[in-house]
Protein backbone atom coordinates (compact mmCIF):
# COMPACT_ATOMS: atom_id res chain seq x y z
CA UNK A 1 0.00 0.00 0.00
CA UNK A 2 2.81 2.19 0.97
CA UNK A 3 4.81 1.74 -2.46
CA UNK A 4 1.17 2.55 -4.18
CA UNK A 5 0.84 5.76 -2.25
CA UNK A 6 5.06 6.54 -3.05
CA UNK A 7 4.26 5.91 -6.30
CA UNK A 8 1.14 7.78 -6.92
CA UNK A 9 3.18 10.76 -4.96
CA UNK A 10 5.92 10.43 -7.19
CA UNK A 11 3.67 10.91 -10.73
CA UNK A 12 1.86 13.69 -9.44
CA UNK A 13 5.18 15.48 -8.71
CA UNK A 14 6.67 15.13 -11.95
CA UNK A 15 3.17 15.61 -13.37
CA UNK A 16 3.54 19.24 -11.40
CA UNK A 17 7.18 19.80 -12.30
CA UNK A 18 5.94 19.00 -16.31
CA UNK A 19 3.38 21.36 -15.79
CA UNK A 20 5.62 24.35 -13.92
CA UNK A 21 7.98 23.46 -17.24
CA UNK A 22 5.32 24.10 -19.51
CA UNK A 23 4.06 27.13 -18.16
CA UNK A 24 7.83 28.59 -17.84
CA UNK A 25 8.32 27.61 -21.37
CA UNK A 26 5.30 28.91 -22.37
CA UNK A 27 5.91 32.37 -20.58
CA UNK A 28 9.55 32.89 -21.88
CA UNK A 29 7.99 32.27 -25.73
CA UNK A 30 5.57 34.94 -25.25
CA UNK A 31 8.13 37.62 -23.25
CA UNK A 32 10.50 36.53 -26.62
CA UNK A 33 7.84 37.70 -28.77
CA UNK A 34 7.08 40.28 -27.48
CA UNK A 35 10.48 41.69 -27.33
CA UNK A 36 11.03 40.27 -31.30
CA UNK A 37 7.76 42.80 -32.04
CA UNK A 38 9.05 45.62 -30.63
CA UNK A 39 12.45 45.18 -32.18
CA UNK A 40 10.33 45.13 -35.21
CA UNK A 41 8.26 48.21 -34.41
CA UNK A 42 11.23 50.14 -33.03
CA UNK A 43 14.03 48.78 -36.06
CA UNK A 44 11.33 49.61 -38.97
CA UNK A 45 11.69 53.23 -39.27
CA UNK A 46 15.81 52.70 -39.95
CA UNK A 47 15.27 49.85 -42.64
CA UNK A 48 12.46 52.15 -44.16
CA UNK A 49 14.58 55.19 -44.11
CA UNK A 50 17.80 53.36 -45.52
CA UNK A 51 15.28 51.79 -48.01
CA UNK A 52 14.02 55.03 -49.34
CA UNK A 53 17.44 56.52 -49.92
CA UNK A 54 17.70 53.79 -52.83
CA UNK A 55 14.77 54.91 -54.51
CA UNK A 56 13.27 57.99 -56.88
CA UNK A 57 11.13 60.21 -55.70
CA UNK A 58 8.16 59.30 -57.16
CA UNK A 59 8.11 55.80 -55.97
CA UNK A 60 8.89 57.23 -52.19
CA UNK A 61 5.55 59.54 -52.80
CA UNK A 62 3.79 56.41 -53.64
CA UNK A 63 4.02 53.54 -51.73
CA UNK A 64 5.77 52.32 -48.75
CA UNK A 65 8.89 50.36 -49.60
CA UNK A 66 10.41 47.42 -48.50
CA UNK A 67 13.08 46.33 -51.15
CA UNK A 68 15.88 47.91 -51.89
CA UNK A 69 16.49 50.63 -55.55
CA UNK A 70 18.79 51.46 -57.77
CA UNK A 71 18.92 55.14 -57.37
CA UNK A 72 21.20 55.33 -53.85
CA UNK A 73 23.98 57.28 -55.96
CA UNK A 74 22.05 59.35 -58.18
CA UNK A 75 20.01 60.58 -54.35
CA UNK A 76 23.57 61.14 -53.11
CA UNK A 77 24.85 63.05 -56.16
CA UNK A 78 21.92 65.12 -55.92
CA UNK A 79 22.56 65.88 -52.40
CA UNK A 80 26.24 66.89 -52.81
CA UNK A 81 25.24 69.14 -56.05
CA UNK A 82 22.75 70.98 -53.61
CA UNK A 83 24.43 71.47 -50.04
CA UNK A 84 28.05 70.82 -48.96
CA UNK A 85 26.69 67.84 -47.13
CA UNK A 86 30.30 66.77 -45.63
CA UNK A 87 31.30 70.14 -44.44
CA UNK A 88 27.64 70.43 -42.76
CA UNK A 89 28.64 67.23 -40.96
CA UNK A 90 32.06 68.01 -39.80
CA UNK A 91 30.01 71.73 -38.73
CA UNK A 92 27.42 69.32 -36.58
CA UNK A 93 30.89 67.70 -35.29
CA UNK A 94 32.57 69.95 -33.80
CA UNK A 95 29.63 71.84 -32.51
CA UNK A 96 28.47 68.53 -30.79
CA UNK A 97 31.63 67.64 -29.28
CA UNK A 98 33.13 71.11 -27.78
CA UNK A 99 28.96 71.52 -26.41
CA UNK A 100 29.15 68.02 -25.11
CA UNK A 101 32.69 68.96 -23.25
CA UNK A 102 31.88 72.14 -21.83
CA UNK A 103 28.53 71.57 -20.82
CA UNK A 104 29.92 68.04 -18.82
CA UNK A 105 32.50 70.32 -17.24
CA UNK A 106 30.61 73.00 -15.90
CA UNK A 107 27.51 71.13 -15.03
CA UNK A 108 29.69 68.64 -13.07
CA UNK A 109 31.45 71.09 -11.55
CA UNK A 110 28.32 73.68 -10.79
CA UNK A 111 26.33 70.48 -9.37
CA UNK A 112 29.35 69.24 -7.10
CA UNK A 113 29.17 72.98 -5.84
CA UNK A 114 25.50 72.78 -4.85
CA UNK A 115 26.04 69.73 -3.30
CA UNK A 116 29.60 69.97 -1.34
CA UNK A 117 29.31 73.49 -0.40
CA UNK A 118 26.25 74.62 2.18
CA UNK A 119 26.11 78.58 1.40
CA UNK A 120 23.44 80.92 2.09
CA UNK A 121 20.58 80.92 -0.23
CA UNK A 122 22.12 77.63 -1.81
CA UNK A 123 18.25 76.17 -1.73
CA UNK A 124 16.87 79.10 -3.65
CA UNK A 125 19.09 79.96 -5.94
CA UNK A 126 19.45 75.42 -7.07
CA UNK A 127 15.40 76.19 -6.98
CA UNK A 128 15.73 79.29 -9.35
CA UNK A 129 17.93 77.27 -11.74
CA UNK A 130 15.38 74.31 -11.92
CA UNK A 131 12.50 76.72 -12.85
CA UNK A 132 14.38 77.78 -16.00
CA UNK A 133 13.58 74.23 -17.34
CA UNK A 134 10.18 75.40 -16.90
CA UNK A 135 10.54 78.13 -19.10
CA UNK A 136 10.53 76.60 -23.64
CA UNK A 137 13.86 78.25 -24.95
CA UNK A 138 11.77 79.11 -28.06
CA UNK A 139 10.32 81.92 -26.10
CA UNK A 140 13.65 83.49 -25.64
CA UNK A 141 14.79 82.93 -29.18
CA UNK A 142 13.97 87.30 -30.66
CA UNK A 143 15.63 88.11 -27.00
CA UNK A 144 18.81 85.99 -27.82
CA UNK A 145 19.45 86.66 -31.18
CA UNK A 146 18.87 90.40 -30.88
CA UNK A 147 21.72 90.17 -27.54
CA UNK A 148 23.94 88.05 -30.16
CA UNK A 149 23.94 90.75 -32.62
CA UNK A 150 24.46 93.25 -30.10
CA UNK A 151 27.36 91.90 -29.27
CA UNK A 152 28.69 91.05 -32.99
CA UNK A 153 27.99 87.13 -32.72
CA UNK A 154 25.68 86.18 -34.85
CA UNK A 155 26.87 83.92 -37.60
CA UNK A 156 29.33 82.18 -35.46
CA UNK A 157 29.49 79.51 -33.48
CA UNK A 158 29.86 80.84 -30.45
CA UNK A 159 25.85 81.32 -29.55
CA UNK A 160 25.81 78.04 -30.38
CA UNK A 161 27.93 76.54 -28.08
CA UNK A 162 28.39 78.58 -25.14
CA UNK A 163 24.77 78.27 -23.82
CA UNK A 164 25.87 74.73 -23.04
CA UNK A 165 27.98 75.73 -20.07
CA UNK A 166 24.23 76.59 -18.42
CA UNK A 167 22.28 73.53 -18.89
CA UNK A 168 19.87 73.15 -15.88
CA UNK A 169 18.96 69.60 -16.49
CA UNK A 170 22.56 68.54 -16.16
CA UNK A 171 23.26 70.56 -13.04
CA UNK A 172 20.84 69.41 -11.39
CA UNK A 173 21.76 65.56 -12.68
CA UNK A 174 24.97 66.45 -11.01
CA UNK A 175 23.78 67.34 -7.95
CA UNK A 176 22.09 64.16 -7.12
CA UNK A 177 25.09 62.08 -8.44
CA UNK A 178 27.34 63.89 -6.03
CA UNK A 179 24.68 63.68 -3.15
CA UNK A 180 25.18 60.23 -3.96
CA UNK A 181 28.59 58.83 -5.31
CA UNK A 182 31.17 61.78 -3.46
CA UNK A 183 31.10 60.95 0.18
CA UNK A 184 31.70 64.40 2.54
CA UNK A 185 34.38 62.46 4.61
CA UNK A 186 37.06 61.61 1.61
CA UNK A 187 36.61 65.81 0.61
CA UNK A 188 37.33 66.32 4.13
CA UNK A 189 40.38 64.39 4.14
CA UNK A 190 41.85 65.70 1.19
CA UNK A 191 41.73 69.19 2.56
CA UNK A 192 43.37 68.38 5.81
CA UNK A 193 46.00 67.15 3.74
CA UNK A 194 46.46 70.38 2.02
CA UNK A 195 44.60 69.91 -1.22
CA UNK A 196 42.93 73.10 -2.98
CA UNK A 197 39.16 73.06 -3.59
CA UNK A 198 39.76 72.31 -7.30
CA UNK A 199 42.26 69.87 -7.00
CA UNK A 200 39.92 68.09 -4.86
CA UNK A 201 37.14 68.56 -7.58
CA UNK A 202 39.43 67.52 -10.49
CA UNK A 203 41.24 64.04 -8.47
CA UNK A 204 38.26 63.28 -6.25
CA UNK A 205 34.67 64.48 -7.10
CA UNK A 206 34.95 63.96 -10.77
CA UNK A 207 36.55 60.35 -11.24
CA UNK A 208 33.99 59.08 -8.36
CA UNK A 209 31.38 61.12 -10.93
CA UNK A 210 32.56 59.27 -14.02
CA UNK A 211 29.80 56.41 -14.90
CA UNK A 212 27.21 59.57 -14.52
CA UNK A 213 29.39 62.09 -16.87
CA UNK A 214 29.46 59.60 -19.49
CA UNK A 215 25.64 58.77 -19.39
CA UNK A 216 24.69 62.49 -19.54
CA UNK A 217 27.24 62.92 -22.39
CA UNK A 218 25.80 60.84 -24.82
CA UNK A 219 22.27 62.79 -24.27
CA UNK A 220 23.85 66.10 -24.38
CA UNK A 221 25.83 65.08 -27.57
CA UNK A 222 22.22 63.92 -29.47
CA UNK A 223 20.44 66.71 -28.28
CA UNK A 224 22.88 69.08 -29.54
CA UNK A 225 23.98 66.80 -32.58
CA UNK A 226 19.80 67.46 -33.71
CA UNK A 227 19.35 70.89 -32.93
CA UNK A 228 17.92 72.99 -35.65
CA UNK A 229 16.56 76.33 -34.29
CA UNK A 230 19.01 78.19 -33.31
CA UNK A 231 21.61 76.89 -36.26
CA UNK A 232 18.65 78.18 -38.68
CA UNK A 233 18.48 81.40 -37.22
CA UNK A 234 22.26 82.02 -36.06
CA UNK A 235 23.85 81.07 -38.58
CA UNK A 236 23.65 82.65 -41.99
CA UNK A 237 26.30 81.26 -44.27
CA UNK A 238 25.78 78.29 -46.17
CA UNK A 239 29.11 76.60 -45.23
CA UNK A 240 28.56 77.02 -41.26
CA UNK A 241 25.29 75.35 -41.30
CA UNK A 242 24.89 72.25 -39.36
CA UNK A 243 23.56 69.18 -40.79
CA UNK A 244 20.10 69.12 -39.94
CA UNK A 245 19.70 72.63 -41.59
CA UNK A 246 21.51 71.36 -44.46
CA UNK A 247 19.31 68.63 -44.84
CA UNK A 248 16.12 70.35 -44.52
CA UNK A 249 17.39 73.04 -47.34
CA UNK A 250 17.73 70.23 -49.91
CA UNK A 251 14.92 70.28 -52.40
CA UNK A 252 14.66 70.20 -56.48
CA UNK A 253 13.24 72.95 -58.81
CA UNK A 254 9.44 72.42 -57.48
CA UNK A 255 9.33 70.66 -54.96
CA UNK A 256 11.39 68.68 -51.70
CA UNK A 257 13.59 66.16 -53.11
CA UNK A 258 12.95 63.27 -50.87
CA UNK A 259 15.61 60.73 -51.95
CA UNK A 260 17.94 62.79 -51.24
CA UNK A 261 16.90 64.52 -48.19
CA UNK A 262 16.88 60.15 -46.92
CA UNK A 263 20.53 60.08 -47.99
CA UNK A 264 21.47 62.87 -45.44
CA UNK A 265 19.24 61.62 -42.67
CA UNK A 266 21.25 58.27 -43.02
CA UNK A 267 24.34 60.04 -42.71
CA UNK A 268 23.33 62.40 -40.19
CA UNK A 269 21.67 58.71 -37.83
CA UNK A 270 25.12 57.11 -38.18
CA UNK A 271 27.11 58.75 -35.75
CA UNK A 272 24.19 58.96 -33.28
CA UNK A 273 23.94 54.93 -33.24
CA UNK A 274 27.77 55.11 -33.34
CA UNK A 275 27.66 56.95 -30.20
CA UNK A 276 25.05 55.31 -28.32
CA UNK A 277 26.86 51.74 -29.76
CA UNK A 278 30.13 53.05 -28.14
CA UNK A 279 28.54 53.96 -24.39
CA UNK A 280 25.39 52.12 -23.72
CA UNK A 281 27.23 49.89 -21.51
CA UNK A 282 27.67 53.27 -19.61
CA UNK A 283 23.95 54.12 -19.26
CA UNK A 284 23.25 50.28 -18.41
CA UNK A 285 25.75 50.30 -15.85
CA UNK A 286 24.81 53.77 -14.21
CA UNK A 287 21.07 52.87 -14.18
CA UNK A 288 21.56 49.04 -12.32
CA UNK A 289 23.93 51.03 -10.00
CA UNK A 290 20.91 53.07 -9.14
CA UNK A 291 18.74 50.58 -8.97
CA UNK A 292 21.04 48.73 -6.26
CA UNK A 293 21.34 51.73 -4.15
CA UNK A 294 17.85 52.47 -3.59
């Protein structure tokens, strides 16, 4: 009777195990396909903007397309004819990448200030510089570019890049990551032992800051890799023009010239997936590190 009972036991536990198996199984399938569809979703604007750079446009303006043309090089011979799309590139390069440094730099180091350094009016003067992120900076586009001229800038780079020394989103990224990540007692150390208060900024607070600065640069590089307003309005010559303007300037005798306005947005994408290729172990790694601290 005993062995019958073991038995019976024994079948019903596999039976249960089969079943937990099954439903596991049947669970990871469905999470997989899920994640395959939104690859899809998320993947098909690229393959349909790559597509359409190989065809004319009269077959963009007509269907949707899924197989690849013939016309990649006539779209890209079109597009060199029109705008100097390489030197609007190397423009969008150099603007990205001085922006990205300086506005790393000062935000780091204005955020380790509000957080290291307990001065009077330090809480209202951190809350005045959040409440300028309430404030669109396409209100204060006339205001700027009438100051620029005033001051002989306009149609340089200069307005261009110098705003990003005062980005209030960063600061205040800054802050929290020094709250966090620079412990009070190892600054208090190194100025017993005779270190200056930038020295201490430059070997301490921004190495311990260094998973953070390289997540916010790879934001601040797109966002100032795409930006269009203020390069339209700025800048006036032709050959400083960034790429987006370029790109949005390209059109035939009557009408846009969509093949090869596609051409330029491919080359404009690459560097941007190049980019967040290069450092998205960097965000990964700064958001789990997060996640274990709370």
């Amino acid at each position: 009777m005993a062995d019958i009972i073991g038995k019976s036991s024994q079948e019903s536990f596999e039976q249960e195990l089969k079943r937990k198996k099954l439903m596991s199984t049947i669970i990871k399938t469905f999470i997989w396909i899920m994640i395959i569809l939104t690859a899809i979703i998320c993947l098909t604007p690229f393959y349909s903007m790559i597509i359409s750079s190989t065809h004319s446009n009269s077959e963009i303006a007509r269907k949707l397309l899924l197989t690849p043309g013939t016309r990649l090089m006539d779209n890209y011979q079109r597009l060199i004819d029109v705008v100097p799309i390489w030197r609007g590139f190397f423009n969008s390069v150099f603007i990205a990448v001085i922006s990205t440094i300086l506005g790393l730099y000062f935000s780091a180091l204005g955020g380790y200030g509000f957080s290291k350094y307990q001065f009077r009016g330090n809480g209202i003067l951190f809350a005045a510089v959040l409440s300028t992120m309430m404030v669109p900076g396409q209100l204060g586009i006339v205001g700027f570019f009438r100051l620029m001229n005033e001051v002989g800038l306009i149609n340089t780079y200069w307005p261009i890049i110098l705003p990003s020394i005062s980005n209030a989103f960063a600061l205040f990224f800054f802050k929290q990551v020094a709250d966090s990540s620079v412990p009070q007692e190892i600054i208090d150390s190194a100025r017993i032992d005779g270190s200056t208060e930038i020295q201490t900024f430059h070997r301490i607070g921004l190495p311990l800051m260094g998973p953070s600065v390289a997540t916010l640069g790879i934001f601040l590089f797109i966002e100032k890799w795409n930006e269009f307003l203020q390069p339209m309005i700025l800048l006036f010559d032709n050959h400083l023009q960034t790429l987006p303007v370029m790109i949005a300037s390209v059109r035939s005798q009557f009408n846009i010239d969509y093949g090869a306005q596609y051409i330029g947005i491919v080359i404009s994408v690459v560097p941007i997936i190049l980019v967040f290729a290069l450092f998205s172990k960097q965000i990964i790694g700064n958001v789990m590190a997060g996640a274990i601290k709370e």
